[in-house]
N, C-alpha and C. Protein backbone atom coordinates (compact mmCIF):
# COMPACT_ATOMS: atom_id res chain seq x y z
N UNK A 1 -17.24 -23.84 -9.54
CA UNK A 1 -16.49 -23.44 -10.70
C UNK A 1 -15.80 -22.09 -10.46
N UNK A 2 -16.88 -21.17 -9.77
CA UNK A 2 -15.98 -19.68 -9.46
C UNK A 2 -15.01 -19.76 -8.70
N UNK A 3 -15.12 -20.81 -7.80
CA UNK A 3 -13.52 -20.85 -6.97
C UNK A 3 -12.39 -21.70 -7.53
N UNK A 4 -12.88 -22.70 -8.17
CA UNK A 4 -11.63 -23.08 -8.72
C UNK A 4 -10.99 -21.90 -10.13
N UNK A 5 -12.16 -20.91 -10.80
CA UNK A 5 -11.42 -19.97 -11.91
C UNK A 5 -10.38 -19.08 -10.72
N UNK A 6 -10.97 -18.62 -9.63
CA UNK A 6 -9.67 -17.92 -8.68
C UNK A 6 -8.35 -18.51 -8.27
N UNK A 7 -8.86 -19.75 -7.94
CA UNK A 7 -7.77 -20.44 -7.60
C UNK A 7 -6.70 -20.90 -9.02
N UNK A 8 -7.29 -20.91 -9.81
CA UNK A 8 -5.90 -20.92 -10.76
C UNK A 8 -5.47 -19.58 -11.05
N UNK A 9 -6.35 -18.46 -11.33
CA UNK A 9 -5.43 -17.13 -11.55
C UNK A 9 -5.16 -17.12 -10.45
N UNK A 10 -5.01 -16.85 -9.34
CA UNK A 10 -4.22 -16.65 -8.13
C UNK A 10 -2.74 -17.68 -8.36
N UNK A 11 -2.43 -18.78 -8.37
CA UNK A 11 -1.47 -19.61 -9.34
C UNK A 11 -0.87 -18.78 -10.18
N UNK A 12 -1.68 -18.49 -11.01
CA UNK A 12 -1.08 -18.28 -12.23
C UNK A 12 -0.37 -16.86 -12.23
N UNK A 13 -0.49 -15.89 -11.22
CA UNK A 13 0.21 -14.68 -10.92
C UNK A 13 1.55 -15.03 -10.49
N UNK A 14 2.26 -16.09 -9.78
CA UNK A 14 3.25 -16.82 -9.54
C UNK A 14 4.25 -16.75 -10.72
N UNK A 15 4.05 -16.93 -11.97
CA UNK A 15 4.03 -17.32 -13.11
C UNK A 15 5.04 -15.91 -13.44
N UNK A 16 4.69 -14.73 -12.80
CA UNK A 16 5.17 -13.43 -13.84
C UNK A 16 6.28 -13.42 -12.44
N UNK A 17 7.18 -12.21 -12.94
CA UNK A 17 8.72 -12.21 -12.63
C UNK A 17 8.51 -11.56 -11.13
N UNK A 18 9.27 -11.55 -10.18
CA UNK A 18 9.61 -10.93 -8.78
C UNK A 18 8.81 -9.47 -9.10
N UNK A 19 9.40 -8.65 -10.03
CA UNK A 19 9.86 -7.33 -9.96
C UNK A 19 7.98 -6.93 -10.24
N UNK A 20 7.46 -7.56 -10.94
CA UNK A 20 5.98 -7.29 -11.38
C UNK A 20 4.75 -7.87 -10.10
N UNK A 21 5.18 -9.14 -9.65
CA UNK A 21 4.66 -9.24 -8.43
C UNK A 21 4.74 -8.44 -7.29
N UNK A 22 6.04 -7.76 -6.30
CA UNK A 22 6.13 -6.58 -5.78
C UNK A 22 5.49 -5.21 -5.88
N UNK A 23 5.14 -4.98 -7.29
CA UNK A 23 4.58 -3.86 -7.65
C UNK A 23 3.25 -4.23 -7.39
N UNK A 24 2.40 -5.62 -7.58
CA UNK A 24 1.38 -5.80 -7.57
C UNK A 24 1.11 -5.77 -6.03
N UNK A 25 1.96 -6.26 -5.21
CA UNK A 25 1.46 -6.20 -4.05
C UNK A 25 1.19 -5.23 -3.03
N UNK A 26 2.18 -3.99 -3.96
CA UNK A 26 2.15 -2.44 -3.52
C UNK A 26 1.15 -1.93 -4.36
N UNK A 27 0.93 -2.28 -5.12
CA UNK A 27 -0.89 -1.70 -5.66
C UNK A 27 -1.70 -1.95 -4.62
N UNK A 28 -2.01 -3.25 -4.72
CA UNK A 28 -2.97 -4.03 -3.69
C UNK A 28 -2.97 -2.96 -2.07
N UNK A 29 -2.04 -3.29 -1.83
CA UNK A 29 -1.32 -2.15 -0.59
C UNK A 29 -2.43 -0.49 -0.38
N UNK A 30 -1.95 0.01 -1.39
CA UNK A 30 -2.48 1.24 -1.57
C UNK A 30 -3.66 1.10 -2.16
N UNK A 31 -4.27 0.19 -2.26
CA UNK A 31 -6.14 0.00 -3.13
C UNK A 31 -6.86 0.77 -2.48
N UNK A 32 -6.78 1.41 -1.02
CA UNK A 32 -7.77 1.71 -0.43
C UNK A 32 -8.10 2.48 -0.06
N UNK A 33 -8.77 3.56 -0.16
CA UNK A 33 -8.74 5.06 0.46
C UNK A 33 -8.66 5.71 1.61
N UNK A 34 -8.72 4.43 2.78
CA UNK A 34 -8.48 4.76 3.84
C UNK A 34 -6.97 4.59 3.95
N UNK A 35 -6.71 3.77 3.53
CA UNK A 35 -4.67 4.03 3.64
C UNK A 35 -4.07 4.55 2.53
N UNK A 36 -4.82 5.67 1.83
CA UNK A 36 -5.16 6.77 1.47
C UNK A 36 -4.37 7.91 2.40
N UNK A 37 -5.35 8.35 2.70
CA UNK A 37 -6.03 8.61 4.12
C UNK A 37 -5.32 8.57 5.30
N UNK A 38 -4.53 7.42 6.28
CA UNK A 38 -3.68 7.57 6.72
C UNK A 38 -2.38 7.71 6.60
N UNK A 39 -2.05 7.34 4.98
CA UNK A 39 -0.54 7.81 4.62
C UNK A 39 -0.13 9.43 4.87
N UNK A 40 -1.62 9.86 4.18
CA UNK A 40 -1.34 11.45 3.96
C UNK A 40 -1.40 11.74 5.02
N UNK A 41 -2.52 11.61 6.43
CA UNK A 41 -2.66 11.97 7.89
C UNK A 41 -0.94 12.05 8.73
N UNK A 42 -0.05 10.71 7.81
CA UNK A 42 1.43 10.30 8.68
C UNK A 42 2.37 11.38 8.11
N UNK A 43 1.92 11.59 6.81
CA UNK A 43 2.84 12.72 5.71
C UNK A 43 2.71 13.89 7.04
N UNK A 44 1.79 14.22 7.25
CA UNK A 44 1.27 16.02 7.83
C UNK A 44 1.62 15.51 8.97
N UNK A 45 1.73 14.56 10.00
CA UNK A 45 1.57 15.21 11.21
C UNK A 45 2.96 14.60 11.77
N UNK A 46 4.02 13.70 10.75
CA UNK A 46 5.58 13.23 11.22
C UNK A 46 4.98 12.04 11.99
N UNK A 47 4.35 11.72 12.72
CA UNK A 47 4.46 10.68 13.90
C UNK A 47 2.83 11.14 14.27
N UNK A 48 2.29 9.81 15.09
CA UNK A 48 1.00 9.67 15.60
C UNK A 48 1.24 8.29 16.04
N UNK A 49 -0.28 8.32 17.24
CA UNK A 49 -0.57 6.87 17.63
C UNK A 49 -1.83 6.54 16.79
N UNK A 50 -1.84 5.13 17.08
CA UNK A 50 -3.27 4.68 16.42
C UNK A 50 -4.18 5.37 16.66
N UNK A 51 -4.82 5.55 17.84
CA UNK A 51 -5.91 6.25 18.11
C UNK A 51 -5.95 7.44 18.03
N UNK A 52 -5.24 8.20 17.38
CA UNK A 52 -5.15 9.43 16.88
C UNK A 52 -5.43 9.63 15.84
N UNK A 53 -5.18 8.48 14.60
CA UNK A 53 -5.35 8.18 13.75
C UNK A 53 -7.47 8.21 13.29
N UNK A 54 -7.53 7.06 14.30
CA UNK A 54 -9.27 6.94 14.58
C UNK A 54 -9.93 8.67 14.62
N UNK A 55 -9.32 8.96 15.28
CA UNK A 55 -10.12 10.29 15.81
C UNK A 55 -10.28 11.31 14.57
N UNK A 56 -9.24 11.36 13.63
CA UNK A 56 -9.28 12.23 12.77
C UNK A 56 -10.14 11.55 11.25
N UNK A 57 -10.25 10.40 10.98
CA UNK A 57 -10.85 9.78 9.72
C UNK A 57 -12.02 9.28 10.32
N UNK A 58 -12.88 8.99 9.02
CA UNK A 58 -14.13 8.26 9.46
C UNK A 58 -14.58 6.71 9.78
N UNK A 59 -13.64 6.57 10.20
CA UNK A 59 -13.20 4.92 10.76
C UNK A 59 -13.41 4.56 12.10
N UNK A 60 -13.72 3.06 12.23
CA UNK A 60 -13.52 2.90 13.90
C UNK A 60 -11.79 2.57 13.96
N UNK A 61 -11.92 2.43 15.43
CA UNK A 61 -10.24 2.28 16.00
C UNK A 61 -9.88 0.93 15.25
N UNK A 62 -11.10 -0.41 14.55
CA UNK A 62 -10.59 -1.49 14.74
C UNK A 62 -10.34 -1.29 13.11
N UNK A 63 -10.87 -0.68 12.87
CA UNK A 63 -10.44 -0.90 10.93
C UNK A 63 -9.55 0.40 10.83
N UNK A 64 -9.17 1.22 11.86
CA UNK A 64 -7.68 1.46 11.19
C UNK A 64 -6.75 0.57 11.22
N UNK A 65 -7.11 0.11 12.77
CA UNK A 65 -5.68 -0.82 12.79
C UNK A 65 -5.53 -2.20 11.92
N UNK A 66 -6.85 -2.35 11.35
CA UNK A 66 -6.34 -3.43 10.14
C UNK A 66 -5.64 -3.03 8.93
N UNK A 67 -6.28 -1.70 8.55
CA UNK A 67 -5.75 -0.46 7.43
C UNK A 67 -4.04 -0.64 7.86
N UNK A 68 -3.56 0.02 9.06
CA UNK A 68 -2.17 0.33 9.70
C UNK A 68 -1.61 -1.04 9.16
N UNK A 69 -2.11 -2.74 9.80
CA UNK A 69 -1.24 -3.92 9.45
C UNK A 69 -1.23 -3.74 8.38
N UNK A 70 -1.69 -3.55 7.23
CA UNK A 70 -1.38 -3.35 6.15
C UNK A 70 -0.38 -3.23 5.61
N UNK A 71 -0.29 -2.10 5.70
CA UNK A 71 0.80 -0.69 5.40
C UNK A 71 1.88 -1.49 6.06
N UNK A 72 1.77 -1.65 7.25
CA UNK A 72 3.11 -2.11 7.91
C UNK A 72 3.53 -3.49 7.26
N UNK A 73 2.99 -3.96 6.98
CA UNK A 73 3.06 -5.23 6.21
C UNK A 73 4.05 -5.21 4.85
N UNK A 74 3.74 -4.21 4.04
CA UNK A 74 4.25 -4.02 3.01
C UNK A 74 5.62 -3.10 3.20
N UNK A 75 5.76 -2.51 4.31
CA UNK A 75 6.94 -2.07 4.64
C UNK A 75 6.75 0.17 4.64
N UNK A 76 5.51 -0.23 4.31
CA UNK A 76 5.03 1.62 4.20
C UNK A 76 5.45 2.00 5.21
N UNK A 77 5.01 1.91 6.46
CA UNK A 77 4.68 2.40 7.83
C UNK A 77 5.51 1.62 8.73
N UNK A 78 6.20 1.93 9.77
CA UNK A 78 6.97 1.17 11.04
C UNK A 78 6.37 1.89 12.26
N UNK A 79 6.06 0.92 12.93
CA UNK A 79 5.58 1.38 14.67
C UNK A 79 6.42 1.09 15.45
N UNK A 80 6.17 1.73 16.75
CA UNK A 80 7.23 1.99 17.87
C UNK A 80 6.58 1.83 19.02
N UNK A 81 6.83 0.99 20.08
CA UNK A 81 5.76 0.96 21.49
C UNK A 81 5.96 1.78 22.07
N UNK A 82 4.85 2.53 22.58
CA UNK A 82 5.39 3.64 23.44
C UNK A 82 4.25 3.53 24.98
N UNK A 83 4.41 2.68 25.76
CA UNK A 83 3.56 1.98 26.50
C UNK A 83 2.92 1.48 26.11
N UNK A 84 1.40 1.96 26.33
CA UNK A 84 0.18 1.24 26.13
C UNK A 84 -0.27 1.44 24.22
N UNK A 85 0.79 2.84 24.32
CA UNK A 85 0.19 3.38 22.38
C UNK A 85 1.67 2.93 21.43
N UNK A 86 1.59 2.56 20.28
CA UNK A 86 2.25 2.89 18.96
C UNK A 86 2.41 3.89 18.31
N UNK A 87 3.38 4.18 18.27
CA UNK A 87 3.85 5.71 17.58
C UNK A 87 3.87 4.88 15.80
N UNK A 88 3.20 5.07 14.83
CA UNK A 88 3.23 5.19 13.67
C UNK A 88 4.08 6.28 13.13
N UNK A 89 4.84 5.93 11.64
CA UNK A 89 5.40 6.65 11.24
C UNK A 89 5.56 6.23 9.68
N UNK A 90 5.81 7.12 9.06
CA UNK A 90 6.21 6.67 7.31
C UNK A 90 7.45 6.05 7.52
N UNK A 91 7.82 5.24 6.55
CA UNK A 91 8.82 4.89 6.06
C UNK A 91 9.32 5.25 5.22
N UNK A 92 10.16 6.27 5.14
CA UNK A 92 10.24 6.61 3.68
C UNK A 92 11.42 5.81 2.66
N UNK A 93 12.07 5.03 3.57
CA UNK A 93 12.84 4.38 1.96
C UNK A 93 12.33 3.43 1.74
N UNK A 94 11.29 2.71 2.22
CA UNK A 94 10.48 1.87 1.16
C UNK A 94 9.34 2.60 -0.09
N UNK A 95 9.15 4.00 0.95
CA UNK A 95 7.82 4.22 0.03
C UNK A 95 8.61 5.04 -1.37
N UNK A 96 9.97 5.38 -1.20
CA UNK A 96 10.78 5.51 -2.16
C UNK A 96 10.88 4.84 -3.40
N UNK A 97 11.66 3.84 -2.66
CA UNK A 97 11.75 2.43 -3.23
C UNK A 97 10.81 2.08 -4.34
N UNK A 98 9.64 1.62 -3.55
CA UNK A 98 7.87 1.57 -4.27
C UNK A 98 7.86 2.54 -5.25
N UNK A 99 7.72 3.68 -5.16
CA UNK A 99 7.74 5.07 -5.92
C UNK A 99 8.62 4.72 -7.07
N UNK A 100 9.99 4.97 -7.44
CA UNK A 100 10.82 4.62 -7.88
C UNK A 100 10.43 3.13 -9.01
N UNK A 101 9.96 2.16 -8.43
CA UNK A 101 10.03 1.44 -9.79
C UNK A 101 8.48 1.18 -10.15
N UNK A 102 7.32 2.22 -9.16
CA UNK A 102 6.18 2.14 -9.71
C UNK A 102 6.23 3.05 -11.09
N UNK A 103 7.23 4.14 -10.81
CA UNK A 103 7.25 5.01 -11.89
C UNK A 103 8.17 4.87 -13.05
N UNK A 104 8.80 3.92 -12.61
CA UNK A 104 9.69 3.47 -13.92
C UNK A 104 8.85 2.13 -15.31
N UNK A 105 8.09 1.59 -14.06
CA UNK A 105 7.23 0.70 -15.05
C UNK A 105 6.17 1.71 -15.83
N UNK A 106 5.52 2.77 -15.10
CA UNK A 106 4.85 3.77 -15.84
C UNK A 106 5.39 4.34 -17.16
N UNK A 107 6.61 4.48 -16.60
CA UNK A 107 7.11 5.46 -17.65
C UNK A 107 7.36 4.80 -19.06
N UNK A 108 7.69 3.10 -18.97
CA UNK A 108 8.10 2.72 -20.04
C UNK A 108 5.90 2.52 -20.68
N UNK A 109 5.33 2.75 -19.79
CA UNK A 109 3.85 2.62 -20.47
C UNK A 109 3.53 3.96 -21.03
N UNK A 110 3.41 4.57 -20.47
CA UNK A 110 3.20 6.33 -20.76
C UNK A 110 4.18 6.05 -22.09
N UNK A 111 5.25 6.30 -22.30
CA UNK A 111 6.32 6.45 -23.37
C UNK A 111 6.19 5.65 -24.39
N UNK A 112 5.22 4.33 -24.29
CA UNK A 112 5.30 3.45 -25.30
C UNK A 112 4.60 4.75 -26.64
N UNK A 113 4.99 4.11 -28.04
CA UNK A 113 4.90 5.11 -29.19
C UNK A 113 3.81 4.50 -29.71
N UNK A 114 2.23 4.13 -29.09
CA UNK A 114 1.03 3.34 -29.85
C UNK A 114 0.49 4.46 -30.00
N UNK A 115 -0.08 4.27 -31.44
CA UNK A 115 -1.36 5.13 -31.49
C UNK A 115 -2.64 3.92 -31.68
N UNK A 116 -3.61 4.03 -30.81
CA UNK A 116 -4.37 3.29 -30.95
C UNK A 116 -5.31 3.96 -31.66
N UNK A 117 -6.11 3.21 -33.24
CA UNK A 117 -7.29 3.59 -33.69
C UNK A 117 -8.83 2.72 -33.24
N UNK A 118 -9.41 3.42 -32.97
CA UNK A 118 -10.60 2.78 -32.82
C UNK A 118 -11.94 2.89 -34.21
């Protein structure tokens, strides 16, 4: 029964518009404190390899680099081969982008005029 209640809300997220799904998947994206963690590590240091990455957080090498597909996944982060290592880097006109209509859906929430009584 618990997998079929997932399997229809998972469905049923289909259901709401492009613009609300995207945002959800850039939530999802950022859920985690370790890509947390390496966003801010990519903010401070411009460029890094993976294993540079490892060395400075409390992670092994193999769950950053699942953390990193992530990010890269959603369009946060772009890598670069640089022999044997990946040069990581921000992206910044996606994380713009993201930014931009995470805070525009905020704003129309923040701004709504409810007073809730309890």
């Amino acid at each position: 029964m618990f997998a079929t209640l997932i399997h229809a809300t998972m469905n049923k997220s289909e259901e709401f518009d492009d613009r609300l799904q995207e945002l959800a998947r850039f939530a999802r994206a950022i859920s985690h404190p370790a890509r947390f963690a390496i966003l801010e590590y990519l903010a401070e240091t411009r460029t890094c390899t993976s294993g540079d990455i490892s060395q400075n957080l409390p992670l092994s090498r193999t769950t950053v680099s699942q953390h990193l597909k992530e990010l890269k996944e959603m369009g946060l982060i772009h890598g670069e081969i640089d022999g044997l290592k990946i040069n990581y880097c921000l992206c910044s006109e996606n994380i713009h982008r993201y930014l931009d209509e995470f805070n525009t859906f905020f704003r129309k929430v923040r701004d709504a005029a409810v007073k809730c009584e309890i």
